[in-house]
Protein backbone atom coordinates (compact mmCIF):
# COMPACT_ATOMS: atom_id res chain seq x y z
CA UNK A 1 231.46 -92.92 75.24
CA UNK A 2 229.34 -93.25 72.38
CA UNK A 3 230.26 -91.77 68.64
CA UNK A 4 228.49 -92.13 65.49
CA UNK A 5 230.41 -91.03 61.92
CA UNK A 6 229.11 -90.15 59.44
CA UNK A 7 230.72 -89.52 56.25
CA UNK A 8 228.31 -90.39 53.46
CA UNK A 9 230.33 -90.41 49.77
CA UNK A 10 232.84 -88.37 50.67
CA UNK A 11 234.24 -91.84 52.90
CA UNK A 12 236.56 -92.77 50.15
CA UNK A 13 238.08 -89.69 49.43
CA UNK A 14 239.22 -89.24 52.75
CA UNK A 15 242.16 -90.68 53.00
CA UNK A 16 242.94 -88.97 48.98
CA UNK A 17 241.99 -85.67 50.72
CA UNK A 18 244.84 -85.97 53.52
CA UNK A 19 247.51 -87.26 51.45
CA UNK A 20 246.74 -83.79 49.53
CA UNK A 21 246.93 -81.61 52.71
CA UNK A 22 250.37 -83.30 53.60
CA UNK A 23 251.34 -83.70 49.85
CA UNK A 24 250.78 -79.58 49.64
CA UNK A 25 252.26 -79.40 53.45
CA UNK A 26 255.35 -80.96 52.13
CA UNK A 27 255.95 -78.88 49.42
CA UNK A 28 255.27 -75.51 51.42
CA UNK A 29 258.03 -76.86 53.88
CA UNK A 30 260.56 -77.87 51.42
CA UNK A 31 259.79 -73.86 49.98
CA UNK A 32 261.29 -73.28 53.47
CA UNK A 33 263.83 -75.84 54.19
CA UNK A 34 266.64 -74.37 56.83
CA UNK A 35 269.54 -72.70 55.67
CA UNK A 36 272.04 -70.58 57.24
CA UNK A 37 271.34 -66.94 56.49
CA UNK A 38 274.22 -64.96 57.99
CA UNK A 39 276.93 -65.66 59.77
CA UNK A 40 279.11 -62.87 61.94
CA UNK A 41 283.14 -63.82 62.93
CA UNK A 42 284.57 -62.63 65.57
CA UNK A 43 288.08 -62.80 67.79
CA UNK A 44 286.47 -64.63 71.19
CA UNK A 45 288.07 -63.27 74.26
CA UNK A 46 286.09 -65.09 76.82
CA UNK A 47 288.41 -67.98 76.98
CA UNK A 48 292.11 -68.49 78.28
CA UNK A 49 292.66 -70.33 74.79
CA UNK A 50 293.01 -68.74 71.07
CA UNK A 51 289.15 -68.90 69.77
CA UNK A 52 286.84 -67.53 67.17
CA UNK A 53 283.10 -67.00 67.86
CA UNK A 54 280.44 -67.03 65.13
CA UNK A 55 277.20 -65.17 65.37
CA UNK A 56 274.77 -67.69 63.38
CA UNK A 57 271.38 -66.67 62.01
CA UNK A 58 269.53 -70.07 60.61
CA UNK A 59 265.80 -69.57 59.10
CA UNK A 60 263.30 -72.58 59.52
CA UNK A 61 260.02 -72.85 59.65
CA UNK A 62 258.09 -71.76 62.86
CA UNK A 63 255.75 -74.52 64.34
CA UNK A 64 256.81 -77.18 61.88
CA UNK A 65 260.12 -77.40 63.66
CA UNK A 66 262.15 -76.42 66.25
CA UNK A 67 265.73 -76.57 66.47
CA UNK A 68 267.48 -78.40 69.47
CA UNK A 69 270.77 -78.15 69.08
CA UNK A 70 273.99 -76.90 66.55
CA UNK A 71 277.40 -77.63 66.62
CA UNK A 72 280.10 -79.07 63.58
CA UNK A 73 283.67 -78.37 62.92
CA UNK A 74 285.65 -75.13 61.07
CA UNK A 75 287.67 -76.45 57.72
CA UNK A 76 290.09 -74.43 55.85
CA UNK A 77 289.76 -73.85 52.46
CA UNK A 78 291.69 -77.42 51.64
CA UNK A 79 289.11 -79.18 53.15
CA UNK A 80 291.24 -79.84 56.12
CA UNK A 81 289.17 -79.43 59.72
CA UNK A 82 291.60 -77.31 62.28
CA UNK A 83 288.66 -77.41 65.06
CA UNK A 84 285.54 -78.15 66.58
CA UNK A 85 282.33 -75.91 66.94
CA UNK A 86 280.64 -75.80 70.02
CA UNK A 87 277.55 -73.95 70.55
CA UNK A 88 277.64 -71.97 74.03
CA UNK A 89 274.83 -71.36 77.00
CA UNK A 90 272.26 -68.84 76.27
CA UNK A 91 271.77 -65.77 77.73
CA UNK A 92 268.11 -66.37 78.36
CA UNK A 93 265.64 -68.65 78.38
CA UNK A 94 264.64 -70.04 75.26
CA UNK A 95 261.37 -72.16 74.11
CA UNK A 96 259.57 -73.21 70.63
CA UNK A 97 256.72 -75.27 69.87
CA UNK A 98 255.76 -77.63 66.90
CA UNK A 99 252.14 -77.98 65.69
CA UNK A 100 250.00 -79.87 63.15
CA UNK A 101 248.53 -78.27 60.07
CA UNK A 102 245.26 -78.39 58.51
CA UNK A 103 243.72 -75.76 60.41
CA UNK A 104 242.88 -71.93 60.75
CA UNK A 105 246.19 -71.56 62.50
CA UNK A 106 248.15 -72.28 59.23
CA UNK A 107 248.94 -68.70 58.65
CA UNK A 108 251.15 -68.98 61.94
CA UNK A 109 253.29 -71.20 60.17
CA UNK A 110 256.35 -69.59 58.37
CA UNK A 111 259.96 -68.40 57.75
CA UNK A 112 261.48 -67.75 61.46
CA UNK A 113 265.34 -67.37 62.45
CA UNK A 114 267.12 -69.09 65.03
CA UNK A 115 270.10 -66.91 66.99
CA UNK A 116 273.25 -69.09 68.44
CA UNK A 117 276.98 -68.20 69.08
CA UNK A 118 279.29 -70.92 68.55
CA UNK A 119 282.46 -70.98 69.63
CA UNK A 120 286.06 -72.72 68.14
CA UNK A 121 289.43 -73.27 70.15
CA UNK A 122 292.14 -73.14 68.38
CA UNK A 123 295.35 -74.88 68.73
CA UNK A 124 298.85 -73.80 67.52
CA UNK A 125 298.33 -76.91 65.20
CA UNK A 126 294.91 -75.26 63.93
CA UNK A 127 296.26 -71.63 63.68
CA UNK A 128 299.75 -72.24 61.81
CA UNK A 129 297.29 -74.50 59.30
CA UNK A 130 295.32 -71.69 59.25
CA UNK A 131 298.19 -69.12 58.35
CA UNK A 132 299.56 -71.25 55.84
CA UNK A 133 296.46 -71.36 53.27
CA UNK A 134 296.30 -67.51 54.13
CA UNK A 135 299.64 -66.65 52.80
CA UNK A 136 299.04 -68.53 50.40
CA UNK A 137 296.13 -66.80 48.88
CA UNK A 138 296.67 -64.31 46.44
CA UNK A 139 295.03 -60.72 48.86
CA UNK A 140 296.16 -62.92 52.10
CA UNK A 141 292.17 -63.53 53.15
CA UNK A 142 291.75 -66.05 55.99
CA UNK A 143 289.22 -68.33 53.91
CA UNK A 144 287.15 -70.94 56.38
CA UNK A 145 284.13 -73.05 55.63
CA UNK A 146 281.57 -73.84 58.92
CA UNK A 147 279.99 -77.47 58.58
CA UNK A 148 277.21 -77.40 60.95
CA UNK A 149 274.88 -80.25 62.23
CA UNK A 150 271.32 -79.01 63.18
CA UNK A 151 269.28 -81.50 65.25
CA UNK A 152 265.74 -80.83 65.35
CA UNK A 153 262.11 -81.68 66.04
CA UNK A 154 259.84 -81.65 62.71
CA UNK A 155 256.27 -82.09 63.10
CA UNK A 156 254.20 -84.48 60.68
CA UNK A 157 250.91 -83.97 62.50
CA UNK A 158 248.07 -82.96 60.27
CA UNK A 159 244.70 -82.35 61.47
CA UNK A 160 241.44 -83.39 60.61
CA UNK A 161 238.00 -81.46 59.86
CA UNK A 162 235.78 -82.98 62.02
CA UNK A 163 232.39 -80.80 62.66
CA UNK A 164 229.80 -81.93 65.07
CA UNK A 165 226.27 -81.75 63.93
CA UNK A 166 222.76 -82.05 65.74
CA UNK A 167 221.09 -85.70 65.06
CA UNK A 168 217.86 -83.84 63.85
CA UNK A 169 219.25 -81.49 61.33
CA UNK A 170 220.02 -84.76 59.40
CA UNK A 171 216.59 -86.85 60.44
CA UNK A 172 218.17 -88.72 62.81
CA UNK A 173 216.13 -89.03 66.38
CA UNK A 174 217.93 -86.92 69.44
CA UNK A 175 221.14 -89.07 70.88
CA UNK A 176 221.83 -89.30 74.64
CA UNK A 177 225.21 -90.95 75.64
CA UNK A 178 225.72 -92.08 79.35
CA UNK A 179 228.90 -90.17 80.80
CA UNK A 180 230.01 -89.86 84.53
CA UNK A 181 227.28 -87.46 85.57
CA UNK A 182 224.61 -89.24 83.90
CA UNK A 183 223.08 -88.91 80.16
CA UNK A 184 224.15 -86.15 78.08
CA UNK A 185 223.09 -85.10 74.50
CA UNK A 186 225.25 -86.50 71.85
CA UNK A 187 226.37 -85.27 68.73
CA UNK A 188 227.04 -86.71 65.82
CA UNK A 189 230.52 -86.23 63.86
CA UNK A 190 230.97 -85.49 60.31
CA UNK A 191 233.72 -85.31 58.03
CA UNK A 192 233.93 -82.03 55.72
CA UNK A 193 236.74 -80.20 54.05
CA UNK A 194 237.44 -76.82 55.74
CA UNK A 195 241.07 -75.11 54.70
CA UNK A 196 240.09 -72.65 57.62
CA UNK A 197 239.08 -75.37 59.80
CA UNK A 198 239.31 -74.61 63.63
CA UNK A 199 237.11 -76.39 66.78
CA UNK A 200 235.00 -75.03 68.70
CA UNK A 201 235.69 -77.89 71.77
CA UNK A 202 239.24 -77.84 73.28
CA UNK A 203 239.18 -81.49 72.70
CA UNK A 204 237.90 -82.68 69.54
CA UNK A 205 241.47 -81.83 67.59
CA UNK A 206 241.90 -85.12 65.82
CA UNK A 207 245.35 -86.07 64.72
CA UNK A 208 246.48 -87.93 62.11
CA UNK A 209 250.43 -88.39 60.72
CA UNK A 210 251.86 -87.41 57.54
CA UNK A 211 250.44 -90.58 55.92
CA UNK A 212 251.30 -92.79 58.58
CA UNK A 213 251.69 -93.37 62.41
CA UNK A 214 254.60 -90.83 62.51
CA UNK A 215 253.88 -87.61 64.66
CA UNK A 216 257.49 -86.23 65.50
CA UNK A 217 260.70 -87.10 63.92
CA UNK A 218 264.11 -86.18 64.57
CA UNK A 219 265.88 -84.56 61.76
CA UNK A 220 269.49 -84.47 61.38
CA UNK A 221 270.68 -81.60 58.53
CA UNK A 222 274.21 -80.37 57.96
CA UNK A 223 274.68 -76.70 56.75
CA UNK A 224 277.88 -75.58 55.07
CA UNK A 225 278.70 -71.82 54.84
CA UNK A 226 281.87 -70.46 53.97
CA UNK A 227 283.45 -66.82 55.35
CA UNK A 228 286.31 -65.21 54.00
CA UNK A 229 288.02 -62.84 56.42
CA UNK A 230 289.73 -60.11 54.27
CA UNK A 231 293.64 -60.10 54.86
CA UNK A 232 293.24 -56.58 56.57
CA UNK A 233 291.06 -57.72 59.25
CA UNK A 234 292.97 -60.75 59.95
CA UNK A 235 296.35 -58.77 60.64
CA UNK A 236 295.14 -55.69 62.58
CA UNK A 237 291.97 -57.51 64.62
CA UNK A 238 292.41 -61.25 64.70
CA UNK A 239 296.37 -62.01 65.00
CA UNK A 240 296.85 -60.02 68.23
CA UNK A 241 294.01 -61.62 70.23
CA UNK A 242 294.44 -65.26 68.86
CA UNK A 243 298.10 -64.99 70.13
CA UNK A 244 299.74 -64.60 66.35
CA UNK A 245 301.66 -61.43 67.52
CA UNK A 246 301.60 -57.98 65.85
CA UNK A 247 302.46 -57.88 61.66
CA UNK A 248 304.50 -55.38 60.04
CA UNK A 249 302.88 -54.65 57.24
CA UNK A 250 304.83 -53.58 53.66
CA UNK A 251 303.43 -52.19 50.59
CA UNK A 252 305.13 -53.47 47.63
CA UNK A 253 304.88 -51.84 44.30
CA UNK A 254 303.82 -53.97 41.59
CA UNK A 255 304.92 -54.13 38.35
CA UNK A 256 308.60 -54.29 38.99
CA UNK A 257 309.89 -58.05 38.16
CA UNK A 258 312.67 -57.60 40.72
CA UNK A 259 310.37 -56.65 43.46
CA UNK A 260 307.82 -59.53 42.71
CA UNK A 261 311.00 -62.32 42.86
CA UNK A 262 312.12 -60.85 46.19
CA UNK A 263 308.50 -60.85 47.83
CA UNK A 264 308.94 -64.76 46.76
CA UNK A 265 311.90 -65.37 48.81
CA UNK A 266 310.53 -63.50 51.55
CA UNK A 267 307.64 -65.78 51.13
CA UNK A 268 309.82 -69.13 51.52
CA UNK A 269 311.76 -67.75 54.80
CA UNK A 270 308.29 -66.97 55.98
CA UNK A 271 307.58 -70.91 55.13
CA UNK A 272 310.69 -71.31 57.07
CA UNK A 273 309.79 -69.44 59.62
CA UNK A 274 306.72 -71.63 60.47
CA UNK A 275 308.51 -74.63 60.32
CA UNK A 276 311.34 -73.20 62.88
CA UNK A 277 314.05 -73.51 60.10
CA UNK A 278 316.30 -70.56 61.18
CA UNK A 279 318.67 -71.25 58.60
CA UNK A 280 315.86 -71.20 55.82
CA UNK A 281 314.90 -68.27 57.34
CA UNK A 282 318.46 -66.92 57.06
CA UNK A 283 319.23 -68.14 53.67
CA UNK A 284 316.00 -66.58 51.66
CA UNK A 285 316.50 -63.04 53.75
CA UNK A 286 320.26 -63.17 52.47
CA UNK A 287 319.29 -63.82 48.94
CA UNK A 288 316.77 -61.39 48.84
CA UNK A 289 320.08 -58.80 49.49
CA UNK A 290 321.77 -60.38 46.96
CA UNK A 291 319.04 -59.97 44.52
CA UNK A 292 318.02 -56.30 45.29
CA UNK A 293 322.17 -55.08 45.33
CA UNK A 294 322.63 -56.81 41.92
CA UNK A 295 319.49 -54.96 40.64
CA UNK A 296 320.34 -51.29 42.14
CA UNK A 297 323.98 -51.72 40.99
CA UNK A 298 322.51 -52.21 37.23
CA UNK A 299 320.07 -49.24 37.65
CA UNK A 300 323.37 -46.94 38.57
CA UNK A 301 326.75 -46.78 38.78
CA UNK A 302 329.16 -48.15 41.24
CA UNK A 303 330.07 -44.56 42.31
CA UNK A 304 327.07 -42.70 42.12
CA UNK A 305 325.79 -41.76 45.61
CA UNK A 306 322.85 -43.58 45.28
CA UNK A 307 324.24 -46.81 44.96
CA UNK A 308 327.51 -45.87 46.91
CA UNK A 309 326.20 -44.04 49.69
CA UNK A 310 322.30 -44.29 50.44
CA UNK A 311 322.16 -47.95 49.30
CA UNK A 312 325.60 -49.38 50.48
CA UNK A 313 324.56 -48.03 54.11
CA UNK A 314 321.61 -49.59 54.55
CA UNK A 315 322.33 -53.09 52.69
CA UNK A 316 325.75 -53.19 54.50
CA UNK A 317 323.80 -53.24 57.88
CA UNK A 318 321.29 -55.81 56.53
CA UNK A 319 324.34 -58.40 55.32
CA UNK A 320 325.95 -58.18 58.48
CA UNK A 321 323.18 -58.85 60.43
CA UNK A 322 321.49 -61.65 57.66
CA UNK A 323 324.61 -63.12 57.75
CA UNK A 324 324.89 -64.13 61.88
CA UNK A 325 323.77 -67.61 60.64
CA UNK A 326 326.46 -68.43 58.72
CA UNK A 327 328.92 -67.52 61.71
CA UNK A 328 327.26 -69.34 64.29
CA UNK A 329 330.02 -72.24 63.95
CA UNK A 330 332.85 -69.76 64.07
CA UNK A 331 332.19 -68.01 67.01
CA UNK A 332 331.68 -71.28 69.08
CA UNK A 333 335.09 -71.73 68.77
CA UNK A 334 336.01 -68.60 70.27
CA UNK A 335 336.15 -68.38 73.82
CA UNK A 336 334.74 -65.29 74.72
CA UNK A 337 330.91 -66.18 74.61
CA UNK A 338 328.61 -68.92 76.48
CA UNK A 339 327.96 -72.13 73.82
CA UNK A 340 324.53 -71.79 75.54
CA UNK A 341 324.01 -67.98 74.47
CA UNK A 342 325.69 -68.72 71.25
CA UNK A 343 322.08 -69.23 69.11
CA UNK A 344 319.28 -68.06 66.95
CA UNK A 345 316.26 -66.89 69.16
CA UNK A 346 312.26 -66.12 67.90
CA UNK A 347 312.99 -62.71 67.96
CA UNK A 348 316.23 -62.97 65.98
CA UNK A 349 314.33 -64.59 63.31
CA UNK A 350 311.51 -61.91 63.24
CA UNK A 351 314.07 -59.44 63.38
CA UNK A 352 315.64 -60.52 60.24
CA UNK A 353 312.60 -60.72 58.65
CA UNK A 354 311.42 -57.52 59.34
CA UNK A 355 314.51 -55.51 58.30
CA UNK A 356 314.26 -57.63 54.53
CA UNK A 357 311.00 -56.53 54.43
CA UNK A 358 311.52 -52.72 54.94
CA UNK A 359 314.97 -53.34 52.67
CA UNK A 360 312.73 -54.47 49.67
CA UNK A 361 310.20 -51.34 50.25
CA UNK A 362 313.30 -49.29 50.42
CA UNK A 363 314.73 -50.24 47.05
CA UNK A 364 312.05 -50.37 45.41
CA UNK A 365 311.36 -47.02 46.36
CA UNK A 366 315.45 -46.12 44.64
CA UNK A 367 314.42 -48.43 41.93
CA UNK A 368 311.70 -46.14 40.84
CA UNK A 369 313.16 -42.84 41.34
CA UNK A 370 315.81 -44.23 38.52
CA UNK A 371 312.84 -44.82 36.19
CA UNK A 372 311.22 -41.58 36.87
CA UNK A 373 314.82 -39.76 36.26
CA UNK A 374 315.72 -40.95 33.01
């Protein structure tokens, strides 16, 4: 086949003029970089194991890329990983397309979102880690951070105005080029700037790279987005599915001293707790009775039926019970029990808990009626 160009004084601005389309192309793009936009969490039942899915919404730009692929690991708010991401199969079918610019179809290009559920398994490892940094934050949110890598295609293709023009409207004598089926009329191919441009011939789209022999390129990005699950949603929808057992949940008053130093014990035998420290656990429960009697017993007097009847009830019950740890020893020497049923069980140690819990809501319910009184 047989082509003649020409280009006349606009040859040497050419190359100027697409280094300016893919100069502005750039910019327009980088207008548009991907970013996550919104990201849902949610307790994922689908699996045998404790895990987490996340509803991800990432914008991009349609045509100039497609996405392949997501996945990335969940920190906690330390900046410690607990798990992997994984993204999982789709429910349908799912295709995209890249194209070049420099053409009428430029207003196709633009701000699309791409829709994936990822899913994290968590490990006891990964969920006491997890519980830690959220009883250590002030409300008790869950705080996580999701580093994600996005693989993608990006297309560098730009496209060239090429018009085709009759020899004669420039002068030039009729052209005939020999082809399979014999001579056929030739045109003759000319270079002119068209922001609109689009072909008339399926195949005369000419190609050209972003300013070199580059057409597709693989891009590699990592997104960061942190979630905060609030404290309330963690308890009553998260810690039952992901195997963290049901919470008994206290209000404590603030503004009393007394109350705000027990709630720090209680805080340490939780500590303890985790760590499977039964006698931690023990210790800080007792102390927090110790605390609370000293404080009631100062608000009233020894006799009074608050402190000598409601109060000396219920904290005589708690110090028997806080105080099984102490006595483990002792009643190994007797003979009347097992040695292998003499010992502290899970639900020992959650029982204790509990009942210091509801001991501190209880005084500081007595604690305030003496304020009020006076």
């Amino acid at each position: 086949m047989r082509a003649i160009t020409i280009v006349g004084k606009r040859c040497s601005n050419i190359s100027r003029y697409l280094q300016l389309v893919a100069s502005r192309w750039r910019e327009s793009y980088r207008s548009n970089r991907m970013k996550i936009e919104n990201i849902e969490v949610k307790p994922y039942e689908g699996s045998i194991f404790p895990a987490m899915s996340f509803e991800v919404e990432i914008s991009y730009t349609r045509y100039g890329e497609a996405i392949m692929g997501v996945n990335g690991w969940l920190e906690t708010d330390d900046g410690k990983i607990v798990a992997e991401i994984s993204g999982t199969i789709p429910e349908t079918t799912m295709s995209d397309g890249v194209g070049a610019k420099g053409s009428s179809f430029d207003v196709n290009f633009g701000e699309e979102i791409y829709k994936t559920t990822l899913i994290t398994l968590l490990d006891k490892r990964a969920l006491d880690h997890i519980e830690r940094r959220r009883m250590g934050d002030r409300k008790g949110d869950a705080k996580l951070t999701l580093s994600l890598n996005v693989k993608s295609i990006e297309s560098k293709a730009t496209i060239s105005p090429l018009h085709a023009m009759d020899p004669e409207s420039i002068g030039v004598n009729p052209i005939s080029v020999p082809t399979g089926k014999g001579e056929s009329e030739g045109k003759i191919i000319v270079y002119a700037h068209d922001s609109g441009f689009s072909s008339r011939h399926i195949n005369r789209w000419i190609l050209s790279g972003d300013n070199n022999p580059i057409f597709l390129s693989v891009e590699k990005r990592l997104l960061k987005e942190e979630k905060t699950i609030p404290s309330s949603d963690w308890i009553h929808d998260y810690a039952p599915k992901l195997g963290l057992g049901e919470y008994f949940i206290v209000e404590i008053p603030k503004g009393n001293a007394i109350i705000g130093e027990a709630w720090n014990y209680i805080e340490d035998a939780e500590e303890c707790y985790r760590r499977w420290d039964t006698k931690g656990v023990y210790i800080n429960c007792r102390e927090v009775g110790t605390l609370l009697d000293e404080a009631i017993k100062t608000k009233f007097e020894k006799d009074s039926f608050v402190y000598g009847v409601r109060w000396e009830r219920a904290y005589k019950k708690f110090n028997e019970f806080a105080s099984l740890n102490l006595h483990l020893e002792d009643i190994k020497k007797s003979s009347k029990y097992s040695i292998e049923d003499i010992k502290i069980s899970k639900a020992d140690a959650e029982h204790v808990l509990i009942v210091t819990k509801a001991l501190i809501k209880y005084a500081g319910e007595l604690l305030r009626e003496t304020i009020t009184s006076r």
